[in-house]
PDB file of N, CA and C in Angstrom:
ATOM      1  N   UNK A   1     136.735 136.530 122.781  1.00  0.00           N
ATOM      2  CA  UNK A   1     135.384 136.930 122.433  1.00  0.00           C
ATOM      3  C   UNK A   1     134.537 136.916 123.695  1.00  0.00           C
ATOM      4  N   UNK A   2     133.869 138.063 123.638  1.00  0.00           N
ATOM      5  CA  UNK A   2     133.169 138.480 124.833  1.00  0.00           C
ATOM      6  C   UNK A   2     131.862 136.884 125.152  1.00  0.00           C
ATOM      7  N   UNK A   3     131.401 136.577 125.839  1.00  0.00           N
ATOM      8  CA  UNK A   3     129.861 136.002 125.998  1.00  0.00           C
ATOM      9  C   UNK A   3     129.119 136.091 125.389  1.00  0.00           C
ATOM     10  N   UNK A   4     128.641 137.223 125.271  1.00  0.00           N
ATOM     11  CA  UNK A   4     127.616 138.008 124.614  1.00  0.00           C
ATOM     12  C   UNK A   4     127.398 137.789 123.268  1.00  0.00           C
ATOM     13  N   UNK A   5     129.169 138.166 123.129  1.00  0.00           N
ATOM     14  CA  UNK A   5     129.438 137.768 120.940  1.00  0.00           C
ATOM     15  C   UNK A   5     129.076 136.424 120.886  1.00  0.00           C
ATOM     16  N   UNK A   6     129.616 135.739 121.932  1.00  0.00           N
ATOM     17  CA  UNK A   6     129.842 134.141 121.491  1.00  0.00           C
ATOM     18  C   UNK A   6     128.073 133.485 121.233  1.00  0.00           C
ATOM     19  N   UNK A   7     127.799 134.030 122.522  1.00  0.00           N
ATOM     20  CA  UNK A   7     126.176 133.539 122.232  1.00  0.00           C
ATOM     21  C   UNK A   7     125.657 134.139 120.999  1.00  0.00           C
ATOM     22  N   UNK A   8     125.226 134.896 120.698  1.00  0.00           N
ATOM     23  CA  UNK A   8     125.340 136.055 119.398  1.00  0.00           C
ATOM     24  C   UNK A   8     125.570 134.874 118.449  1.00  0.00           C
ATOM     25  N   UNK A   9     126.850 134.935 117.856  1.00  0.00           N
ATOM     26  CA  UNK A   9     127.066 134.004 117.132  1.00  0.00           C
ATOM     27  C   UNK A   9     126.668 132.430 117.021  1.00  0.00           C
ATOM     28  N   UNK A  10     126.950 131.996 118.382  1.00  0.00           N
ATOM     29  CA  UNK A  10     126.683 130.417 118.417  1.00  0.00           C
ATOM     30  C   UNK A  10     125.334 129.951 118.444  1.00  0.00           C
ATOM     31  N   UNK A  11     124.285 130.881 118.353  1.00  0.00           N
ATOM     32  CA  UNK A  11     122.854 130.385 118.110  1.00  0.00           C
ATOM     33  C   UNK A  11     122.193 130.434 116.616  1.00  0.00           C
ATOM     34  N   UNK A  12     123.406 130.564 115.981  1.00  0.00           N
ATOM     35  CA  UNK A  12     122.656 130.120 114.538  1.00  0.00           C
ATOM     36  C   UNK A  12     123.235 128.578 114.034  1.00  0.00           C
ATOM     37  N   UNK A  13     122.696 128.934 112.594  1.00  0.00           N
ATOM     38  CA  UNK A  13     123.221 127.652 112.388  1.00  0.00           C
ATOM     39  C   UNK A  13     124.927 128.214 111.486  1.00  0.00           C
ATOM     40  N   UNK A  14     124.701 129.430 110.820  1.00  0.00           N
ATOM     41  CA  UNK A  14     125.959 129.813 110.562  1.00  0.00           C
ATOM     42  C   UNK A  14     127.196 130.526 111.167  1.00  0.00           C
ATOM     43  N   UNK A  15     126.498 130.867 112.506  1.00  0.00           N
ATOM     44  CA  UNK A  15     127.199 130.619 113.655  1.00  0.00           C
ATOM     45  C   UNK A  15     128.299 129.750 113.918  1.00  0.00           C
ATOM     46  N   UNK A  16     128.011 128.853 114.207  1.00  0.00           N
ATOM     47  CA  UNK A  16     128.327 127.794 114.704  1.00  0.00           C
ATOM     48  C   UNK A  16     129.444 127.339 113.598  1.00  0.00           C
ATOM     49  N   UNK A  17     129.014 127.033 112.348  1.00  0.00           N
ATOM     50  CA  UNK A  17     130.419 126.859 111.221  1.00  0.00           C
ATOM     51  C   UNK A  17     131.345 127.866 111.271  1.00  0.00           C
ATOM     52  N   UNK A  18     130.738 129.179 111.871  1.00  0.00           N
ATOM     53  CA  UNK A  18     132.004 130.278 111.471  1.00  0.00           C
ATOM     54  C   UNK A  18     132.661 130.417 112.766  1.00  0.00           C
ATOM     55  N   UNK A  19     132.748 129.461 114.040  1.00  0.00           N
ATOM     56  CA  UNK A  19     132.913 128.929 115.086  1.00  0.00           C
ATOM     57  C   UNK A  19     133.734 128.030 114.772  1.00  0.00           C
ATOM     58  N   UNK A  20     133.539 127.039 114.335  1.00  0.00           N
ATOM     59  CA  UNK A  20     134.520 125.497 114.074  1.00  0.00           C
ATOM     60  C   UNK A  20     135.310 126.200 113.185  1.00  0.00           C
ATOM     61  N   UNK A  21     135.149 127.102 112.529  1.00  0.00           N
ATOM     62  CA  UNK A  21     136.103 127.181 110.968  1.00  0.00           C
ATOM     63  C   UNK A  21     137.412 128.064 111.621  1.00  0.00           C
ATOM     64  N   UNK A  22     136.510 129.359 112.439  1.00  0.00           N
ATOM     65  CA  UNK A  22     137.538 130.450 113.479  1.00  0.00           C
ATOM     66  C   UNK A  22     138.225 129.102 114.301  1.00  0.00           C
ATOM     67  N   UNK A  23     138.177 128.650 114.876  1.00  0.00           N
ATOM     68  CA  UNK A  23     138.860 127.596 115.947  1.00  0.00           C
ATOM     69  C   UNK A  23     140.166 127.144 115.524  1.00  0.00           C
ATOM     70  N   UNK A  24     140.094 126.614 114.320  1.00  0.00           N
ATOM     71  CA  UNK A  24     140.986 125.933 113.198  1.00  0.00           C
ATOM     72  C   UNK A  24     141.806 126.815 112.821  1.00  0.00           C
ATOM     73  N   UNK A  25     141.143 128.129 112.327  1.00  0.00           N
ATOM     74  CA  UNK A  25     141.951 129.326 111.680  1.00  0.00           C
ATOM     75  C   UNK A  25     143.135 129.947 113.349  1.00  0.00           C
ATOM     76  N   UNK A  26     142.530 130.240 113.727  1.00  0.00           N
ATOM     77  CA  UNK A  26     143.344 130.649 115.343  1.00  0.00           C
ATOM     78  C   UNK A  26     144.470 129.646 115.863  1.00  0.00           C
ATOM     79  N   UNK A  27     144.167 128.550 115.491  1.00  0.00           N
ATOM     80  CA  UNK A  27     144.848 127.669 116.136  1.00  0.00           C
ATOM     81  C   UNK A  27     145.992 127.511 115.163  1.00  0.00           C
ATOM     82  N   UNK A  28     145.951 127.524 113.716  1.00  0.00           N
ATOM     83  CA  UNK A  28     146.781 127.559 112.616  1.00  0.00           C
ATOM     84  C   UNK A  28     146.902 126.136 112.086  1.00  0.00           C
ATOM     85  N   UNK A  29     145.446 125.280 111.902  1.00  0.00           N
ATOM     86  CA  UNK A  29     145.929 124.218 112.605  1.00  0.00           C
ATOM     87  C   UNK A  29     144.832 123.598 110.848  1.00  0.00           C
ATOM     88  N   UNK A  30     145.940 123.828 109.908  1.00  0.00           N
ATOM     89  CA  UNK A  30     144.869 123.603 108.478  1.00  0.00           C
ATOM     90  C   UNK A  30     144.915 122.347 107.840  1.00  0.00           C
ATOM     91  N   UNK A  31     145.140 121.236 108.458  1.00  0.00           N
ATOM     92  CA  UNK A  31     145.006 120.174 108.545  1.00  0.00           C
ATOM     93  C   UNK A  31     143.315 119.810 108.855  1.00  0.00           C
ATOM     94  N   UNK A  32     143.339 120.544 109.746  1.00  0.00           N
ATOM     95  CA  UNK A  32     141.745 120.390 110.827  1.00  0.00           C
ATOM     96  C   UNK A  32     141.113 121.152 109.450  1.00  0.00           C
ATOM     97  N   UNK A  33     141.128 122.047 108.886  1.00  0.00           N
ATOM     98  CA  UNK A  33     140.641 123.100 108.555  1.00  0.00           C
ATOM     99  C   UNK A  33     140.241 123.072 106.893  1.00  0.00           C
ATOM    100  N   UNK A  34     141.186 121.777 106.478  1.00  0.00           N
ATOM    101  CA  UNK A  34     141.249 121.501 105.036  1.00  0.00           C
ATOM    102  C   UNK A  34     139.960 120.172 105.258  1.00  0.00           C
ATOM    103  N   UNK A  35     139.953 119.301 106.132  1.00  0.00           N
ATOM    104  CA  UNK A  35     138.760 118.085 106.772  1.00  0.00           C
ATOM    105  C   UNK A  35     137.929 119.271 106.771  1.00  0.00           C
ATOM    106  N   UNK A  36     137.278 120.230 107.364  1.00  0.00           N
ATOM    107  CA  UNK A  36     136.283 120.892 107.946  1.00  0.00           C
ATOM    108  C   UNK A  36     135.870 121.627 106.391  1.00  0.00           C
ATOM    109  N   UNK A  37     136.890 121.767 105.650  1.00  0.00           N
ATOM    110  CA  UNK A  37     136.263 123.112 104.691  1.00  0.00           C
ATOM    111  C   UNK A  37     135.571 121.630 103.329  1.00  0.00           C
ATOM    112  N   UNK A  38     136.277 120.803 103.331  1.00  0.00           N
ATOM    113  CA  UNK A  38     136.140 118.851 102.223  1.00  0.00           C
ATOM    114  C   UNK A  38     134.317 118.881 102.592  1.00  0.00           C
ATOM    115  N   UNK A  39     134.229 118.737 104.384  1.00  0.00           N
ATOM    116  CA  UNK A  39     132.750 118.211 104.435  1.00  0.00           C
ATOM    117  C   UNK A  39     132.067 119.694 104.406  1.00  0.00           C
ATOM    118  N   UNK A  40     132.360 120.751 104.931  1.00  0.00           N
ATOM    119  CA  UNK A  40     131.577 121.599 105.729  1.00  0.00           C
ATOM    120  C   UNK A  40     131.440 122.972 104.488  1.00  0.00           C
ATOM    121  N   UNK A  41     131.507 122.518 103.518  1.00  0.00           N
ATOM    122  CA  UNK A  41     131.307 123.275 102.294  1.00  0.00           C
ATOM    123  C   UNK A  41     130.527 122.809 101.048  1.00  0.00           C
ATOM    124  N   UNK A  42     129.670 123.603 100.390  1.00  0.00           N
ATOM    125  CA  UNK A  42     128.658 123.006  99.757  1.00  0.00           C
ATOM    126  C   UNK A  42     130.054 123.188  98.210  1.00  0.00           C
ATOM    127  N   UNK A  43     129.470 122.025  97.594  1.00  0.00           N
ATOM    128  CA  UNK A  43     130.408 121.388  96.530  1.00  0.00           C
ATOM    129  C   UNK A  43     130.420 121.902  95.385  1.00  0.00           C
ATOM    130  N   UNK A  44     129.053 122.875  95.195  1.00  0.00           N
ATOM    131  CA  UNK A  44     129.314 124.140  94.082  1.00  0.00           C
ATOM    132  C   UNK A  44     130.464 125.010  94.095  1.00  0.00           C
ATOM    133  N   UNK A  45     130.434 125.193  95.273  1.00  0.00           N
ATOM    134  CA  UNK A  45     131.324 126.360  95.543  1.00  0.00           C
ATOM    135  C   UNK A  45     132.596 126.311  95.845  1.00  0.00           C
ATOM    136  N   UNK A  46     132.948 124.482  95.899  1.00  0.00           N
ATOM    137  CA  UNK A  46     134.387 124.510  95.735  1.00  0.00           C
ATOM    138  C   UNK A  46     134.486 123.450  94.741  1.00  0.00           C
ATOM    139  N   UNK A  47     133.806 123.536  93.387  1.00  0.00           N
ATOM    140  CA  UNK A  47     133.981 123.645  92.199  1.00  0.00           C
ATOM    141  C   UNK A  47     134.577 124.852  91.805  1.00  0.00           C
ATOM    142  N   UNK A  48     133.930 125.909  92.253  1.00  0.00           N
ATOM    143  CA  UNK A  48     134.549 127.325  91.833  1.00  0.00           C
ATOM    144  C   UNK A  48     135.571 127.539  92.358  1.00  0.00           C
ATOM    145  N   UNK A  49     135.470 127.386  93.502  1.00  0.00           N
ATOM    146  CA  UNK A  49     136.965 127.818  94.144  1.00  0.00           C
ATOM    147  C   UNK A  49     137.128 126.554  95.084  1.00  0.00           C
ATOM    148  N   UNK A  50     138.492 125.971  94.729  1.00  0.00           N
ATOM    149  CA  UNK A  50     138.807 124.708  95.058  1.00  0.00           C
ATOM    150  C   UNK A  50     139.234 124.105  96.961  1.00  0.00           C
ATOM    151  N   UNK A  51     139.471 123.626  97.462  1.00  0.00           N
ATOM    152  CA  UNK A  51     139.594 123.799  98.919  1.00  0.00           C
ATOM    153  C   UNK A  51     141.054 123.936  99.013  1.00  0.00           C
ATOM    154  N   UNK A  52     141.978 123.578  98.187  1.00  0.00           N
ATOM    155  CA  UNK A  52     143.222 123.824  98.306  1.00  0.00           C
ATOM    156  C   UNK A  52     143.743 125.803  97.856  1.00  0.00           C
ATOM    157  N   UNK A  53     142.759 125.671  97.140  1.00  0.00           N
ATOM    158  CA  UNK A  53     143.278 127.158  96.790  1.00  0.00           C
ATOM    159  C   UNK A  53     142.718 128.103  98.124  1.00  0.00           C
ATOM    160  N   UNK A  54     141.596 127.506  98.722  1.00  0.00           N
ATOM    161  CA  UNK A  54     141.000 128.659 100.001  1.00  0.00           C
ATOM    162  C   UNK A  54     142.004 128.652 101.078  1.00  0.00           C
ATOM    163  N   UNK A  55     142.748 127.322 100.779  1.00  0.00           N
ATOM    164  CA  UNK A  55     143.617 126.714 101.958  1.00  0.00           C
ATOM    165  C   UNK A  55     144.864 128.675 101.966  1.00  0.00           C
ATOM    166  N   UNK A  56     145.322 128.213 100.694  1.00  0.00           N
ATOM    167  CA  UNK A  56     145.971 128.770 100.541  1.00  0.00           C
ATOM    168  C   UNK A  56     146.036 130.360 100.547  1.00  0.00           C
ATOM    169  N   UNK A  57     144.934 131.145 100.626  1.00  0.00           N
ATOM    170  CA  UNK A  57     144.619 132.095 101.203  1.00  0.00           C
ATOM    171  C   UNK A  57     144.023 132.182 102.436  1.00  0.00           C
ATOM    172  N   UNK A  58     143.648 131.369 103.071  1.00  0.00           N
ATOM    173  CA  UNK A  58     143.810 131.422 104.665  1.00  0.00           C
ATOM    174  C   UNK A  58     145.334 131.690 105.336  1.00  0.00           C
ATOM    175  N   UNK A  59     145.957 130.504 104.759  1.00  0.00           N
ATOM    176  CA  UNK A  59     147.300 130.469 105.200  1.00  0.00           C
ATOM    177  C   UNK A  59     147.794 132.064 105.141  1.00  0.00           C
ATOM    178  N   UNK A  60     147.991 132.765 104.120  1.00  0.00           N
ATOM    179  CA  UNK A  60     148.414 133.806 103.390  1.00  0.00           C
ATOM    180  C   UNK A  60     147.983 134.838 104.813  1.00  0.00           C
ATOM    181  N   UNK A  61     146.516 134.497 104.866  1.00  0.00           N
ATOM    182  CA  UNK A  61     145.603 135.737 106.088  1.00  0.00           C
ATOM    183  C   UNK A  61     146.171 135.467 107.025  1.00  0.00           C
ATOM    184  N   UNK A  62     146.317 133.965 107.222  1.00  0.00           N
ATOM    185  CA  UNK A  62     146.766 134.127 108.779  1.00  0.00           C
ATOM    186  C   UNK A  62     148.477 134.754 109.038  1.00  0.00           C
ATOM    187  N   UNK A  63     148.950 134.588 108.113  1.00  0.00           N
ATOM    188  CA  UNK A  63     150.173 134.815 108.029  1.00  0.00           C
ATOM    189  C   UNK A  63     150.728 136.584 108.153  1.00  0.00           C
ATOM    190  N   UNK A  64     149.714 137.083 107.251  1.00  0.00           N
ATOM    191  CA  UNK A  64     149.602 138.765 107.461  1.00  0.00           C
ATOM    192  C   UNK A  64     148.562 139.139 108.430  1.00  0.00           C
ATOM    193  N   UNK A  65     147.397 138.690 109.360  1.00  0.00           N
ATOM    194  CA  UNK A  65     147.076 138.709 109.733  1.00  0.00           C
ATOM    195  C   UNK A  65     147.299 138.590 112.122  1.00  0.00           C
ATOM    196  N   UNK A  66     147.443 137.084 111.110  1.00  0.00           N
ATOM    197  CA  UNK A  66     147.687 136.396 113.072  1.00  0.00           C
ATOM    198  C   UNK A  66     146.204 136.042 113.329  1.00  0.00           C
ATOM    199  N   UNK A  67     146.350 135.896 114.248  1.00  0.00           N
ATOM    200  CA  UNK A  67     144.913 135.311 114.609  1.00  0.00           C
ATOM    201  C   UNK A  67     143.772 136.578 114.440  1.00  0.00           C
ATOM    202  N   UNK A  68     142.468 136.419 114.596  1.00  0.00           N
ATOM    203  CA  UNK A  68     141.395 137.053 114.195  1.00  0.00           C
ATOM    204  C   UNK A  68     140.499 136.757 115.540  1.00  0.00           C
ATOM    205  N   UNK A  69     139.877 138.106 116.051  1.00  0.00           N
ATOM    206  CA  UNK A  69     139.050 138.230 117.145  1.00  0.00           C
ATOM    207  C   UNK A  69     137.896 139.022 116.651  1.00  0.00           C
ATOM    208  N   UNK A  70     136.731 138.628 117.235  1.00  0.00           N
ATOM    209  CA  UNK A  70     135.512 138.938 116.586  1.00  0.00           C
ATOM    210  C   UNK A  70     135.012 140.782 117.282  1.00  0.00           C
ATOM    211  N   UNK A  71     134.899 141.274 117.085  1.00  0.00           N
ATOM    212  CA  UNK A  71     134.654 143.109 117.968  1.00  0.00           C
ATOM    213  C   UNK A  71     133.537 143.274 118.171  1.00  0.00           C
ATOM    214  N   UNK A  72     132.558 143.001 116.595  1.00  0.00           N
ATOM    215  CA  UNK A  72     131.091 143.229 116.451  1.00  0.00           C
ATOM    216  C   UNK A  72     130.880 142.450 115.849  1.00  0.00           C
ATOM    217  N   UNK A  73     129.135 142.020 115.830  1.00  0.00           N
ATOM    218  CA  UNK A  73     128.542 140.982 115.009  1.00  0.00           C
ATOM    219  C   UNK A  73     127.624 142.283 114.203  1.00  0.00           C
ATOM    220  N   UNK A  74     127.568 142.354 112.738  1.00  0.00           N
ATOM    221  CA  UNK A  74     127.100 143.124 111.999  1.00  0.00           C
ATOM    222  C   UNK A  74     125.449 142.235 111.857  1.00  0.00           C
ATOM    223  N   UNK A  75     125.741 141.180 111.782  1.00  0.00           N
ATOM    224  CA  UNK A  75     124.721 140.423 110.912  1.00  0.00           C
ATOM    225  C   UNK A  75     124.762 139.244 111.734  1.00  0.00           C
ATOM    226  N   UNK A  76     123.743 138.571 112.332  1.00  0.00           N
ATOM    227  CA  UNK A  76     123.480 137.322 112.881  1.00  0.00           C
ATOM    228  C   UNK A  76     122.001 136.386 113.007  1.00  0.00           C
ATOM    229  N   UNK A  77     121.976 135.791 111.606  1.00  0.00           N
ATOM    230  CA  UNK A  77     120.821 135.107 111.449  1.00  0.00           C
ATOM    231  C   UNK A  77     120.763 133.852 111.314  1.00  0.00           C
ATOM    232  N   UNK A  78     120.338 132.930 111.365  1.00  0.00           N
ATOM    233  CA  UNK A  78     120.304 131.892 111.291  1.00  0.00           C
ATOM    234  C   UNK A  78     120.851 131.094 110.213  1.00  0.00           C
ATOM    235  N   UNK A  79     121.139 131.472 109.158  1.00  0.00           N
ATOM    236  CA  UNK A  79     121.793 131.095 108.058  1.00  0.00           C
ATOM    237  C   UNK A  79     122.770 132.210 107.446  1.00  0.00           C
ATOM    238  N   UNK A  80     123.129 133.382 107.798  1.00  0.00           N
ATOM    239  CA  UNK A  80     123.819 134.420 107.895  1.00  0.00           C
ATOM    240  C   UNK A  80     124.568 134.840 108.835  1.00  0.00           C
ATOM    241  N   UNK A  81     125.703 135.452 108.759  1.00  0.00           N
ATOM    242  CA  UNK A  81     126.635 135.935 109.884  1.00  0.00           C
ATOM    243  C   UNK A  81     127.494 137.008 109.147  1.00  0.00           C
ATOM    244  N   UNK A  82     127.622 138.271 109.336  1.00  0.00           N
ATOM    245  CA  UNK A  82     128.833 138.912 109.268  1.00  0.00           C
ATOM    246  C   UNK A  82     129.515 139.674 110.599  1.00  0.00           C
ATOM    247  N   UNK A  83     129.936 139.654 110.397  1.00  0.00           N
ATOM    248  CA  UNK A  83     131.297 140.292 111.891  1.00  0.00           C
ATOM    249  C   UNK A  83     131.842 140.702 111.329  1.00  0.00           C
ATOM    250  N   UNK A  84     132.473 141.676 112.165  1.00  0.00           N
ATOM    251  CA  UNK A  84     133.729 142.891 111.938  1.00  0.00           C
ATOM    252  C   UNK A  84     135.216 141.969 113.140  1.00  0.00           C
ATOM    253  N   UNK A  85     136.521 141.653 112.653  1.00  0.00           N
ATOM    254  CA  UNK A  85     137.530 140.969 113.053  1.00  0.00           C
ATOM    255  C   UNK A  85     138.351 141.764 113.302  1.00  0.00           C
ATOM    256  N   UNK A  86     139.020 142.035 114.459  1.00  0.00           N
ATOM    257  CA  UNK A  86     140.110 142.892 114.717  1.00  0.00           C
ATOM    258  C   UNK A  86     141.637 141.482 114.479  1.00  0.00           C
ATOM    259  N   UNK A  87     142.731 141.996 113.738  1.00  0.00           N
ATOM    260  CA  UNK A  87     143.820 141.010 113.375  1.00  0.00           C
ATOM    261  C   UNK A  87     144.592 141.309 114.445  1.00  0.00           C
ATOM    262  N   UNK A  88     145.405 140.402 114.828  1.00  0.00           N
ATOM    263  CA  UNK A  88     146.632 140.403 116.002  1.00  0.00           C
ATOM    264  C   UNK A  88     147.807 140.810 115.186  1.00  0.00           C
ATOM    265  N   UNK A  89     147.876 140.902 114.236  1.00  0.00           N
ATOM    266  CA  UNK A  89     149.182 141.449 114.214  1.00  0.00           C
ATOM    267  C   UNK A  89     148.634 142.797 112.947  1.00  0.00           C
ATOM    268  N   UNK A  90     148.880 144.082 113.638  1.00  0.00           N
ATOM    269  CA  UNK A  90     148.585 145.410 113.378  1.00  0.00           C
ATOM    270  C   UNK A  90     147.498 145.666 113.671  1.00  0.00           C
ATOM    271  N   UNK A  91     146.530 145.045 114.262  1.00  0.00           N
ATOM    272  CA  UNK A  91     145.202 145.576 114.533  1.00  0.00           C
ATOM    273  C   UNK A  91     144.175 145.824 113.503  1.00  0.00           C
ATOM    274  N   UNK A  92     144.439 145.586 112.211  1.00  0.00           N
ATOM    275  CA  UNK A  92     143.655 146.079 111.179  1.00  0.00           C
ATOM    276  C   UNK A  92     142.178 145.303 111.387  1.00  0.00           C
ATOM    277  N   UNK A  93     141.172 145.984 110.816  1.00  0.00           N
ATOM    278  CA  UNK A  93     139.495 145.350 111.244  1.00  0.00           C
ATOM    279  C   UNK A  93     139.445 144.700 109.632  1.00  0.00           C
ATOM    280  N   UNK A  94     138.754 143.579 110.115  1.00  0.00           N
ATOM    281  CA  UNK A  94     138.151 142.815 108.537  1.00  0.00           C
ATOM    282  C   UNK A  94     136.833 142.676 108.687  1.00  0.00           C
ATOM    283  N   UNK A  95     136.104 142.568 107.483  1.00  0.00           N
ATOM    284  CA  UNK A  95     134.620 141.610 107.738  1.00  0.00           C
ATOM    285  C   UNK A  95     134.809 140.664 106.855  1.00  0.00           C
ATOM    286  N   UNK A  96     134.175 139.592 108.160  1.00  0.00           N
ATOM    287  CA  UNK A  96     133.899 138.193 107.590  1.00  0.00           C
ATOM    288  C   UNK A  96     132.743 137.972 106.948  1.00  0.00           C
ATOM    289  N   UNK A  97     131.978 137.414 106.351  1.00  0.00           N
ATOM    290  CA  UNK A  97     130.738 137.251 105.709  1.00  0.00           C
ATOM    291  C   UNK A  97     131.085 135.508 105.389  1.00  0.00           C
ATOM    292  N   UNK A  98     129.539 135.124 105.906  1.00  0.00           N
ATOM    293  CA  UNK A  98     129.192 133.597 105.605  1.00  0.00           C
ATOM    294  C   UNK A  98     127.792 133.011 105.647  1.00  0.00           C
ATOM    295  N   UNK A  99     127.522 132.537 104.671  1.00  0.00           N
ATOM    296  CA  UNK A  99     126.551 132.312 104.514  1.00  0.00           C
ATOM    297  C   UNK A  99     126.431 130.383 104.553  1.00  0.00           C
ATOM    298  N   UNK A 100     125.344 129.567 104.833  1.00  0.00           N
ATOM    299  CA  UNK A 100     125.087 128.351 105.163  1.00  0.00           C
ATOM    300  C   UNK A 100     123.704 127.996 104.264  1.00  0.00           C
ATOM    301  N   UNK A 101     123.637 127.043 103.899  1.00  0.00           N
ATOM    302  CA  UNK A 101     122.449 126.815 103.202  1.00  0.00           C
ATOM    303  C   UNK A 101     121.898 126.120 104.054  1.00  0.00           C
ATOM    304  N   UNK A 102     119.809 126.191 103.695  1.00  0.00           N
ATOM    305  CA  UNK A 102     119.287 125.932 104.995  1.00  0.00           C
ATOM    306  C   UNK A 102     118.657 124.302 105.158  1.00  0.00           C
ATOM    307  N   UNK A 103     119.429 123.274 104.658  1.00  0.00           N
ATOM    308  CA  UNK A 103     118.768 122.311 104.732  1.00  0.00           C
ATOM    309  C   UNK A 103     120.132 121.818 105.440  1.00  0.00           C
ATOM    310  N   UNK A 104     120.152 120.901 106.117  1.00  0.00           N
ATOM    311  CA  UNK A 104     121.165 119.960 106.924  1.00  0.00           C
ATOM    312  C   UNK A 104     121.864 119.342 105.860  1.00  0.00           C
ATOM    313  N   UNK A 105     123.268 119.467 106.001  1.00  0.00           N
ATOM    314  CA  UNK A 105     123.893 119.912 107.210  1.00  0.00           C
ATOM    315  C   UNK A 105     124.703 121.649 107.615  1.00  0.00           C
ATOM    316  N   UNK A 106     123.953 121.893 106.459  1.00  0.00           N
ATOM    317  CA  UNK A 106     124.071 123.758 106.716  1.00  0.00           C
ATOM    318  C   UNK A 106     125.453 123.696 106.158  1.00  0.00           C
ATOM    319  N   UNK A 107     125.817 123.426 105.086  1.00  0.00           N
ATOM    320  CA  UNK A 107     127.713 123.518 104.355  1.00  0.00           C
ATOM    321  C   UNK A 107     127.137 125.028 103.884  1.00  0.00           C
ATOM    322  N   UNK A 108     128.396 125.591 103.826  1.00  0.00           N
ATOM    323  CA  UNK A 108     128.821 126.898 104.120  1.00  0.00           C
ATOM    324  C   UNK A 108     128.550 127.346 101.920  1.00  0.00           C
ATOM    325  N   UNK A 109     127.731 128.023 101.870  1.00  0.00           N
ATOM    326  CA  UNK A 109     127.727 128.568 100.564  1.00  0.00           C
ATOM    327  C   UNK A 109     128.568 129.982  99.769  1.00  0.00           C
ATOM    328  N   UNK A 110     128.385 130.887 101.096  1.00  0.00           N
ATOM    329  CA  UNK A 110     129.253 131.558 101.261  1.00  0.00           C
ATOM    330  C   UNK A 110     130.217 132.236 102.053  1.00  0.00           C
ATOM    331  N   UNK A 111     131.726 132.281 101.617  1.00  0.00           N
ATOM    332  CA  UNK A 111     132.427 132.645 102.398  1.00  0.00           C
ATOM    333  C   UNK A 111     133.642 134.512 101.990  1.00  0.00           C
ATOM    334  N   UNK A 112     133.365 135.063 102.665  1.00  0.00           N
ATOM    335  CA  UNK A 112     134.373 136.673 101.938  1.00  0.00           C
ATOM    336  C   UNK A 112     135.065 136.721 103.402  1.00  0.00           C
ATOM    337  N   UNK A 113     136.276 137.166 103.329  1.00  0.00           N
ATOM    338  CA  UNK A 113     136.958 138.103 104.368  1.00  0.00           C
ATOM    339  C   UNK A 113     137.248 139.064 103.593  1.00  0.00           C
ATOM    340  N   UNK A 114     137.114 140.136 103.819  1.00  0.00           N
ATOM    341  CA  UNK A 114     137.521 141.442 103.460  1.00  0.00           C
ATOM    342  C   UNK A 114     138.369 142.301 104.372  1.00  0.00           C
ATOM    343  N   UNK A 115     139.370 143.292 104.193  1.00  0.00           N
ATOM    344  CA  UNK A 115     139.780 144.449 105.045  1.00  0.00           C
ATOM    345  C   UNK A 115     138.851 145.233 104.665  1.00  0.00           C
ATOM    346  N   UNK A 116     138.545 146.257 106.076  1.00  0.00           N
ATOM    347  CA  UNK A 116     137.687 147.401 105.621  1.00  0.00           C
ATOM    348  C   UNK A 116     138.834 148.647 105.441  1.00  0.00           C
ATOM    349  N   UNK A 117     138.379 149.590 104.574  1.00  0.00           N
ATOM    350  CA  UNK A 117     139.376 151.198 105.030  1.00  0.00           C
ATOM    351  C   UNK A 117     139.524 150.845 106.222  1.00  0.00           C
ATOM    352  N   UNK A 118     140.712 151.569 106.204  1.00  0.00           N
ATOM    353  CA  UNK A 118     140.792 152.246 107.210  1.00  0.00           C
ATOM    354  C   UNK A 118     140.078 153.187 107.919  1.00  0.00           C
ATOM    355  N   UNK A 119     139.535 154.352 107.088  1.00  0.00           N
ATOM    356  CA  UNK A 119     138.261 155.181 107.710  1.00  0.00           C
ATOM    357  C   UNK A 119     136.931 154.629 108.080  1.00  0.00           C
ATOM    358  N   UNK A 120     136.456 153.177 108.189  1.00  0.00           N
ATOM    359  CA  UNK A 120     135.282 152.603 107.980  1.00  0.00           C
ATOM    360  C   UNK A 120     135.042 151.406 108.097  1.00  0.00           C
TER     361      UNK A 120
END
């Protein structure tokens, strides 16, 4: 990731989680990533969807995927972030989308990876 992206990204506050969370995801390392998603997720939302089951579609992404590099930042606000992800293995582009709620400690409310078309 270029400078530019990184700053971009790392000056929010949902930045910065979709920073620690990418780190973990790249590294393959979901040990780190299952601790990070327990605290760093607001507890509604993994009522709904549990941390073992997200586990388990990370794994899945990274697995058809490979690691994930950021291209463009679509969206970068302080409690918002979407990016466009180019995958290492086939190149295919995703968007990430994440959202942080705004009182401390900013746990992550929402989270989507998507593939885009191919045309788009």
């Amino acid at each position: 990731m270029s400078d530019e992206l990184r700053q971009k990204i790392g000056g929010s506050k949902a930045g910065r989680r979709f920073l620690a969370q990418m780190r973990y995801f790249n590294a393959g390392d979901f040990a780190k990533l299952r601790g990070f998603m327990r605290s760093g997720y607001y507890d509604l939302i993994l009522m709904e969807n549990p941390v073992e089951r997200r586990l388990l579609d990370l794994k899945a992404a990274r697995r058809l995927h490979g690691r994930l590099k950021v291209c463009a930042v679509e969206l970068a606000e302080d409690y918002a972030l979407q990016v466009i992800m180019t995958a290492e293995k086939g190149g295919r582009r995703l968007r990430l989308m994440l959202t942080v709620n705004e009182s401390y400690p900013h746990q992550v409310t929402h989270y989507a990876l998507q593939p885009l078309d191919d045309d788009g």
